[in-house]
PDB file of N, CA and C in Angstrom:
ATOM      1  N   UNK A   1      26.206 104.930 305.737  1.00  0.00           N
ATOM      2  CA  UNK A   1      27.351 104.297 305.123  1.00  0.00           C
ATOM      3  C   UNK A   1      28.656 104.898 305.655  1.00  0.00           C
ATOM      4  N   UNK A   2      28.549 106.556 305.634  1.00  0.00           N
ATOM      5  CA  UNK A   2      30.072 106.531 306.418  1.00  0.00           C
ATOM      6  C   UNK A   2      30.211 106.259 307.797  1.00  0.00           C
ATOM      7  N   UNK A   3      29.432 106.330 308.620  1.00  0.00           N
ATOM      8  CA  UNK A   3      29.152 105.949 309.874  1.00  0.00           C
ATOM      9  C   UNK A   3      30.192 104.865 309.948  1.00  0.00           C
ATOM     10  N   UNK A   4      29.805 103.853 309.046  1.00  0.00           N
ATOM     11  CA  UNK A   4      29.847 102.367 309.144  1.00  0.00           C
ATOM     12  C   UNK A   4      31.213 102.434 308.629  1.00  0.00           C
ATOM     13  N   UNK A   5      31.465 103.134 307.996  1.00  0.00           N
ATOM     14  CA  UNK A   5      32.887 102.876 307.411  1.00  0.00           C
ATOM     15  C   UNK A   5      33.873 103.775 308.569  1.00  0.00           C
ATOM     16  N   UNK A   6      33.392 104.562 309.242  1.00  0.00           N
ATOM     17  CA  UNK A   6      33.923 105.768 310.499  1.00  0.00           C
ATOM     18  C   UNK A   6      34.453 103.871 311.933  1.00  0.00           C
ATOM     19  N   UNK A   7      33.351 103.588 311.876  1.00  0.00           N
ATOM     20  CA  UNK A   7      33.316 102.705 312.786  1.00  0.00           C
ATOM     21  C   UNK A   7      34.266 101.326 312.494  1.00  0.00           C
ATOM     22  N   UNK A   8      33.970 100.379 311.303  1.00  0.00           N
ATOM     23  CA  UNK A   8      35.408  99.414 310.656  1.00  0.00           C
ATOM     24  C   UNK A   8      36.610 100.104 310.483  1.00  0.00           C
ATOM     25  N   UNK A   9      36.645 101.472 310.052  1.00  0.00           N
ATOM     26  CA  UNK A   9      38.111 101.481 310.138  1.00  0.00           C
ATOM     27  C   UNK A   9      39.009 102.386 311.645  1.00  0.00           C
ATOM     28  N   UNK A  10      37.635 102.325 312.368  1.00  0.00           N
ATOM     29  CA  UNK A  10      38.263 103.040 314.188  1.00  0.00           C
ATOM     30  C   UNK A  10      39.138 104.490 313.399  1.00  0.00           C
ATOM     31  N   UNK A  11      37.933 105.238 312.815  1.00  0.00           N
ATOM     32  CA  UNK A  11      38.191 106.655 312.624  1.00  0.00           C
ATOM     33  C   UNK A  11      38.372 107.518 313.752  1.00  0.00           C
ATOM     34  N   UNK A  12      39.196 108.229 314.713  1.00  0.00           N
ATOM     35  CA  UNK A  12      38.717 108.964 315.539  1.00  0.00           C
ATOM     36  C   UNK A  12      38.612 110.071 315.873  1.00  0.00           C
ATOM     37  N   UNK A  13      37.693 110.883 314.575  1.00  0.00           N
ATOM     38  CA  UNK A  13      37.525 112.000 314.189  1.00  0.00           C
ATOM     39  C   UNK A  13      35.736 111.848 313.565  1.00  0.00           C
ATOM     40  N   UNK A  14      34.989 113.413 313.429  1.00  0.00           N
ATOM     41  CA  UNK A  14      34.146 113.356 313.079  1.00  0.00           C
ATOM     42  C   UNK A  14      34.623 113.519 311.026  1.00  0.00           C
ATOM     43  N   UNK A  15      33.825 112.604 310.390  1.00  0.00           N
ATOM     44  CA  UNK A  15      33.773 112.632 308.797  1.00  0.00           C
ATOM     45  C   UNK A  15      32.390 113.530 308.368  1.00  0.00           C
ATOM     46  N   UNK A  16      32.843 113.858 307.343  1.00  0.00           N
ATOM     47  CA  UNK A  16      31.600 114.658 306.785  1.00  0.00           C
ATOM     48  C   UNK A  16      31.532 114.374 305.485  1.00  0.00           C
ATOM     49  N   UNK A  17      30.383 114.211 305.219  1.00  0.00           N
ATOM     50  CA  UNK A  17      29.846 113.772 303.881  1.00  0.00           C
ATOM     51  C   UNK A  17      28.785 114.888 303.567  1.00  0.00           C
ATOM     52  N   UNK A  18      29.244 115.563 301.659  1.00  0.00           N
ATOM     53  CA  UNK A  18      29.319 116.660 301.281  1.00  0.00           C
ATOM     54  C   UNK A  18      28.390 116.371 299.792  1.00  0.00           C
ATOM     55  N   UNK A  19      27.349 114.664 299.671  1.00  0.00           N
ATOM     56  CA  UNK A  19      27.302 114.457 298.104  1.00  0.00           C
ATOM     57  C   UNK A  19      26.581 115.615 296.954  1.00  0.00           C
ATOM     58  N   UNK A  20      26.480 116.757 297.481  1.00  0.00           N
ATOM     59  CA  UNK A  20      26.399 118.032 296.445  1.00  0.00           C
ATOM     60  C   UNK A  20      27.326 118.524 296.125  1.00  0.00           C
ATOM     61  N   UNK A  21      27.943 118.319 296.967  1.00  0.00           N
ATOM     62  CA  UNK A  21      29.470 119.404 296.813  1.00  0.00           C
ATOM     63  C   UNK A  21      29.470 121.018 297.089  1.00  0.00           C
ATOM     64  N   UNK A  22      28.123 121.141 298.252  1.00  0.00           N
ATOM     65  CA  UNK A  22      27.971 122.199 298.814  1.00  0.00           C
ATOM     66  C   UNK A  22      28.794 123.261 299.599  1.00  0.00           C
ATOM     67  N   UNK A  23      29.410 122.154 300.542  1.00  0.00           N
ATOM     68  CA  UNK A  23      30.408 122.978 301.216  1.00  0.00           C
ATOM     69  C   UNK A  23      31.588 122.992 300.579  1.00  0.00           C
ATOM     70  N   UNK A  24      31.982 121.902 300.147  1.00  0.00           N
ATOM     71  CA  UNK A  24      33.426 122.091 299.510  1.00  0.00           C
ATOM     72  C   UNK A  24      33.167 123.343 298.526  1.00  0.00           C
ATOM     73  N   UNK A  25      32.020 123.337 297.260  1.00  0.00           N
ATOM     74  CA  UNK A  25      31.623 124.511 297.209  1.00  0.00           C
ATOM     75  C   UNK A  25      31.945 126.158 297.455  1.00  0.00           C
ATOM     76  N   UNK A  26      31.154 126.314 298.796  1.00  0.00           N
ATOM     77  CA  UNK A  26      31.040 127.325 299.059  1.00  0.00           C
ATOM     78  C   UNK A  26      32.231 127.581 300.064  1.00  0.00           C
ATOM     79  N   UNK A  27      33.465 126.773 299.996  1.00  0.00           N
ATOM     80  CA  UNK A  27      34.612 127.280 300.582  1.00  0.00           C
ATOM     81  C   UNK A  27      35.498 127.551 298.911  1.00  0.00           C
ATOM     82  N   UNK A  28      35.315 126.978 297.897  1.00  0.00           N
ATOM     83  CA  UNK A  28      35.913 127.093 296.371  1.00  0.00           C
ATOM     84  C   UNK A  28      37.119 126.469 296.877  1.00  0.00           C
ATOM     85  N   UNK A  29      36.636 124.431 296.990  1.00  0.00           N
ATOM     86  CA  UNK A  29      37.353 123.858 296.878  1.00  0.00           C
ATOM     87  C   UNK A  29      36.828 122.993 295.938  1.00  0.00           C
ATOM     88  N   UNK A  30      36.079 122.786 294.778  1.00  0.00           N
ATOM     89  CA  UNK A  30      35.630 122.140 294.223  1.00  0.00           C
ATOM     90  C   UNK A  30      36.905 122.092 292.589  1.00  0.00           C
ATOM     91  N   UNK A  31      37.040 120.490 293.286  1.00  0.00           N
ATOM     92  CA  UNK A  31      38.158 120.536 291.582  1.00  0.00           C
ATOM     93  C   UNK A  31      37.763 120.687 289.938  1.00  0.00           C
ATOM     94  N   UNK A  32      37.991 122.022 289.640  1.00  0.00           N
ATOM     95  CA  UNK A  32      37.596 122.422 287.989  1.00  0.00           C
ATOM     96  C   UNK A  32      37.884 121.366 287.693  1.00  0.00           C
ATOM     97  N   UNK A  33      38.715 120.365 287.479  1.00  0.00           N
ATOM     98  CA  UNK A  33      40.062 119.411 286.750  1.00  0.00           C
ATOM     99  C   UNK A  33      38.532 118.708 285.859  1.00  0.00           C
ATOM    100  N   UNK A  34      37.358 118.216 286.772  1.00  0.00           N
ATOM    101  CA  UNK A  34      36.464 117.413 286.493  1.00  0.00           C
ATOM    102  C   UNK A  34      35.456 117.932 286.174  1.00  0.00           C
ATOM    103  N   UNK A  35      34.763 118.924 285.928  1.00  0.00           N
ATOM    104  CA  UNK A  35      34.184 119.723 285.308  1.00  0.00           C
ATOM    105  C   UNK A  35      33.487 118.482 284.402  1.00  0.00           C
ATOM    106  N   UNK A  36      32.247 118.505 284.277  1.00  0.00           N
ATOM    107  CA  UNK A  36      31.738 118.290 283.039  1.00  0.00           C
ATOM    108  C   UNK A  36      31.598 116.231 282.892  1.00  0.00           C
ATOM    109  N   UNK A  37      32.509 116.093 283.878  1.00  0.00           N
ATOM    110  CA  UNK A  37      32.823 114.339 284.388  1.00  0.00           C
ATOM    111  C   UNK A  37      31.830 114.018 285.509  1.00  0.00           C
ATOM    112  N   UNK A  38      31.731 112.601 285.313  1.00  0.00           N
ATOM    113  CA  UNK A  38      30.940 111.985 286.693  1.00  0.00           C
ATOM    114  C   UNK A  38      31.920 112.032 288.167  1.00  0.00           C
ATOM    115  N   UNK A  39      33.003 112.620 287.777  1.00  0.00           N
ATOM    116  CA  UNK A  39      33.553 113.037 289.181  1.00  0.00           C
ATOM    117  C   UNK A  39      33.890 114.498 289.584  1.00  0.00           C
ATOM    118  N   UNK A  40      32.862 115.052 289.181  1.00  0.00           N
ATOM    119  CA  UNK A  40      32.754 116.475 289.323  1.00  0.00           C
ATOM    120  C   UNK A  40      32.174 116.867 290.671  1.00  0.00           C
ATOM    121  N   UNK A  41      32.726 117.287 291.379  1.00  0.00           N
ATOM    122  CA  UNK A  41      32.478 117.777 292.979  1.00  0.00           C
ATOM    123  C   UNK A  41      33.222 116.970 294.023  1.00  0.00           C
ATOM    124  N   UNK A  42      34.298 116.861 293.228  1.00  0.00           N
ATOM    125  CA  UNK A  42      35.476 116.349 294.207  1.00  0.00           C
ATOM    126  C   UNK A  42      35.624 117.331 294.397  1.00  0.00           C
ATOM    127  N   UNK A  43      36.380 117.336 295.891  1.00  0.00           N
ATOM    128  CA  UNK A  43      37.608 118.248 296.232  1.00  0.00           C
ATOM    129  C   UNK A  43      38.978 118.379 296.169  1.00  0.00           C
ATOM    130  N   UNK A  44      39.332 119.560 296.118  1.00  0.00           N
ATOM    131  CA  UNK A  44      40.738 119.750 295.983  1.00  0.00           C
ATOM    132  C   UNK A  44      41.423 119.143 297.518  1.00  0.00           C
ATOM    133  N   UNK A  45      42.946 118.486 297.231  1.00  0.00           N
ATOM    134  CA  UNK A  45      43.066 118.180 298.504  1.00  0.00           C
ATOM    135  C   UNK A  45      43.747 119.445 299.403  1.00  0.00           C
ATOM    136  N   UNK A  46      42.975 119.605 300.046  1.00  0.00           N
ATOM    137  CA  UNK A  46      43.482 120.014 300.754  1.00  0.00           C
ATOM    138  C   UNK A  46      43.110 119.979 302.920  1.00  0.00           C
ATOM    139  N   UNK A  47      44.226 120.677 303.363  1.00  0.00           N
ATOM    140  CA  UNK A  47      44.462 120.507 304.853  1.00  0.00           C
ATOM    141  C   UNK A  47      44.128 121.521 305.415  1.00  0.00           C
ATOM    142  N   UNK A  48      43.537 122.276 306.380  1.00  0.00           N
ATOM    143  CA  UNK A  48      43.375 123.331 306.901  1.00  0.00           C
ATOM    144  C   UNK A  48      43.363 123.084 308.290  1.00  0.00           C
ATOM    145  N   UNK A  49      44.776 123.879 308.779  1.00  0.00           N
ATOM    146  CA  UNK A  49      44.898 123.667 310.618  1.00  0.00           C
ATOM    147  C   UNK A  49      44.342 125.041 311.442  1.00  0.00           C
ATOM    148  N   UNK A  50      43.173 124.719 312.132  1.00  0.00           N
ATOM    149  CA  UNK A  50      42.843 125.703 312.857  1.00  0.00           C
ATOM    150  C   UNK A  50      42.765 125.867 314.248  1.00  0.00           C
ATOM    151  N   UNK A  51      43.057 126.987 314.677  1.00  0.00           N
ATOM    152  CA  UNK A  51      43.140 127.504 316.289  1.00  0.00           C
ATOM    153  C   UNK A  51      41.672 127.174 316.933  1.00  0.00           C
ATOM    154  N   UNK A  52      42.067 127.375 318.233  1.00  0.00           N
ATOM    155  CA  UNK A  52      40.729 126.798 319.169  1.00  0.00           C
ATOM    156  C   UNK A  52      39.410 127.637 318.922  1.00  0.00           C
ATOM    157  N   UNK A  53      39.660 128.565 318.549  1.00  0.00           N
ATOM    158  CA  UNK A  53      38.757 129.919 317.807  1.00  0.00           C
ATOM    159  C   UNK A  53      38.086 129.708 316.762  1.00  0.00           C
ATOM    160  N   UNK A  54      38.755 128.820 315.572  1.00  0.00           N
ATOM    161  CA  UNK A  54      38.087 128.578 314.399  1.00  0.00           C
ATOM    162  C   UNK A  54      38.965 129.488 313.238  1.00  0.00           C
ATOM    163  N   UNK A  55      39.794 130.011 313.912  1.00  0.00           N
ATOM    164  CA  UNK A  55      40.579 130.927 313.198  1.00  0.00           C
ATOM    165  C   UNK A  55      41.709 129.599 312.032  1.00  0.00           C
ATOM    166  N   UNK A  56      41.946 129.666 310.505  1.00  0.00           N
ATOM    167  CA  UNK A  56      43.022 129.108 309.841  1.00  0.00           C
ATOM    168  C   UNK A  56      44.567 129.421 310.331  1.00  0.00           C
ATOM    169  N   UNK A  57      44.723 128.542 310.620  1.00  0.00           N
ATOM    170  CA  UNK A  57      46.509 128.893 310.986  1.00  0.00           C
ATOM    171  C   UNK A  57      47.410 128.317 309.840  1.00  0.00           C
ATOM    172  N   UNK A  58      47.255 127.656 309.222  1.00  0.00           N
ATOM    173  CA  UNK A  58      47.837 127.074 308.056  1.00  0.00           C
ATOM    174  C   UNK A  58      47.069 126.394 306.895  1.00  0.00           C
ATOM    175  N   UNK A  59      47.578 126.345 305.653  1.00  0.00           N
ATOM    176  CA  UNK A  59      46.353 125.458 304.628  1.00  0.00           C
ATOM    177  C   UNK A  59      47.396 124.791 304.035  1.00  0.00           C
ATOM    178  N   UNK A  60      47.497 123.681 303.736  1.00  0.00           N
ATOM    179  CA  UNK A  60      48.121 122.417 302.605  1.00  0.00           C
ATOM    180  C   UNK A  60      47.482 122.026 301.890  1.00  0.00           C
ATOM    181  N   UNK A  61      47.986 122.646 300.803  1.00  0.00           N
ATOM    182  CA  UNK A  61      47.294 122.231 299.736  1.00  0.00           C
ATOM    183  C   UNK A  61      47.951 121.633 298.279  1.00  0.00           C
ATOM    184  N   UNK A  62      47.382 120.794 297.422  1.00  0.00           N
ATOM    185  CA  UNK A  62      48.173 120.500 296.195  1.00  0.00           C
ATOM    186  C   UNK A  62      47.076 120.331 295.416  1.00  0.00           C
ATOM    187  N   UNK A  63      47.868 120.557 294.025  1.00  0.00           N
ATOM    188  CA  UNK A  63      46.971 120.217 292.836  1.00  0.00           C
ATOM    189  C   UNK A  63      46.923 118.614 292.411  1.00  0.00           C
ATOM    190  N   UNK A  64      47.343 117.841 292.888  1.00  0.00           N
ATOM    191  CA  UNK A  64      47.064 116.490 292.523  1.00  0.00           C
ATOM    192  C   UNK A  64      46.112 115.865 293.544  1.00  0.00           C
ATOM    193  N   UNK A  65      45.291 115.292 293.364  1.00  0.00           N
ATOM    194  CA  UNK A  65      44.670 114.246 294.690  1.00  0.00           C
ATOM    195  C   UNK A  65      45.570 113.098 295.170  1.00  0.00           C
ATOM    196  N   UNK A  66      46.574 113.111 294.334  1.00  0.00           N
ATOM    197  CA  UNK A  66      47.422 111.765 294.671  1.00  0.00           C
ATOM    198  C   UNK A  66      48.371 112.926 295.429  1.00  0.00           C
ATOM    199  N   UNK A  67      48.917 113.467 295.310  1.00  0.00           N
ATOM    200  CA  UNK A  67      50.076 114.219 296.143  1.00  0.00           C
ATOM    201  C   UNK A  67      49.239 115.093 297.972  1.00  0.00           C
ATOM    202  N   UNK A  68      49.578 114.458 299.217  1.00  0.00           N
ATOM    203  CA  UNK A  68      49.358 114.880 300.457  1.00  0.00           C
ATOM    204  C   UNK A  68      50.064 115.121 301.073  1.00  0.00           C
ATOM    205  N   UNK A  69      49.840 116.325 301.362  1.00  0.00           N
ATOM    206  CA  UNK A  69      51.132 116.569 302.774  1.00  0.00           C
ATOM    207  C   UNK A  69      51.293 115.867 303.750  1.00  0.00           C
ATOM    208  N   UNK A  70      52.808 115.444 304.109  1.00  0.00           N
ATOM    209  CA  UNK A  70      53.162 114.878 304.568  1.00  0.00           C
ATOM    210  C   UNK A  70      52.732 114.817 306.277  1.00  0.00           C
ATOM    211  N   UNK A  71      52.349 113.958 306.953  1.00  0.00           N
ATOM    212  CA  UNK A  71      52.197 113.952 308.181  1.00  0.00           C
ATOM    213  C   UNK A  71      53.138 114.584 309.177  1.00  0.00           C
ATOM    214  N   UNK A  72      54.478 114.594 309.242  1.00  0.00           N
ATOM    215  CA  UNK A  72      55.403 114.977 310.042  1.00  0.00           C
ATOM    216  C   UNK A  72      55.820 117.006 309.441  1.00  0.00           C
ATOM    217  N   UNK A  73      55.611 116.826 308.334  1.00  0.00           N
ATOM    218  CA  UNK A  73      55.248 118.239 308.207  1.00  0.00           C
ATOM    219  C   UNK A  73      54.104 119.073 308.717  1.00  0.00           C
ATOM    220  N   UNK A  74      53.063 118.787 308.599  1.00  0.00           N
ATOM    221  CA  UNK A  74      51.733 119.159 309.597  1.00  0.00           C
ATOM    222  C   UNK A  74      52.525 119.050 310.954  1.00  0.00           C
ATOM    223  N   UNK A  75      52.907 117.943 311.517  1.00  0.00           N
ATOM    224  CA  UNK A  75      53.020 117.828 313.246  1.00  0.00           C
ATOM    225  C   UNK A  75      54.146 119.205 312.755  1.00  0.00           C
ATOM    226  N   UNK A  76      54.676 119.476 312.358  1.00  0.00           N
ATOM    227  CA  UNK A  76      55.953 120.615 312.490  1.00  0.00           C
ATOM    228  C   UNK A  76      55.621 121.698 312.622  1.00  0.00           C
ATOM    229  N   UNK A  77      54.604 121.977 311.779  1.00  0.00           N
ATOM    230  CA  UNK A  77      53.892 123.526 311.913  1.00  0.00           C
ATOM    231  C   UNK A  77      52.944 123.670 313.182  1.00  0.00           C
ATOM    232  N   UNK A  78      52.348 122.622 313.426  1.00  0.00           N
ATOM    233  CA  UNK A  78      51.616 122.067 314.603  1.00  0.00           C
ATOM    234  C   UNK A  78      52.270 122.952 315.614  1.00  0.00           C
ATOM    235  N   UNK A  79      53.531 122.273 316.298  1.00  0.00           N
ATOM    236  CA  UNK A  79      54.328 122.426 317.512  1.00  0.00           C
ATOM    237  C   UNK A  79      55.027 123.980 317.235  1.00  0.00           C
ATOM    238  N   UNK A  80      54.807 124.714 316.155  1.00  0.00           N
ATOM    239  CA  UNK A  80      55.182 126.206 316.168  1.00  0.00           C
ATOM    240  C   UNK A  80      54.614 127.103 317.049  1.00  0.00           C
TER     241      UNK A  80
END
């Protein structure tokens, strides 16, 4: 299914699908907010920009799922 949805919407990035909530998990991005709800093992949103190494160079993050950092802010820290 995400394949298919990777492919209709010309994603061009690899997606990962997480339905335990394993990795989000075991990085402790799993949103408390839902605890105890049928939408429990969402993730928190967040962004993580990393070096060719694997090393974090920056994280964006917010407490709302509706609130994302802005695209032209990422490209900004990007070109630092």
């Amino acid at each position: 299914m995400l394949a298919q949805f990777a492919e209709r919407e010309k994603v061009g990035f690899t997606l990962l699908s997480d339905p335990k909530a394993e990795i989000i998990g075991a990085f402790g991005l799993i949103n408390e907010r839902f605890r105890g709800t049928a939408w429990y093992g969402v993730a928190l949103p967040i962004t993580f920009v990393f070096d060719t190494k694997g090393i974090v160079l920056h994280r964006f993050s917010q407490r709302d799922y509706k609130n994302r950092p802005d695209v032209n802010e990422i490209l900004k820290i990007l070109k630092k």
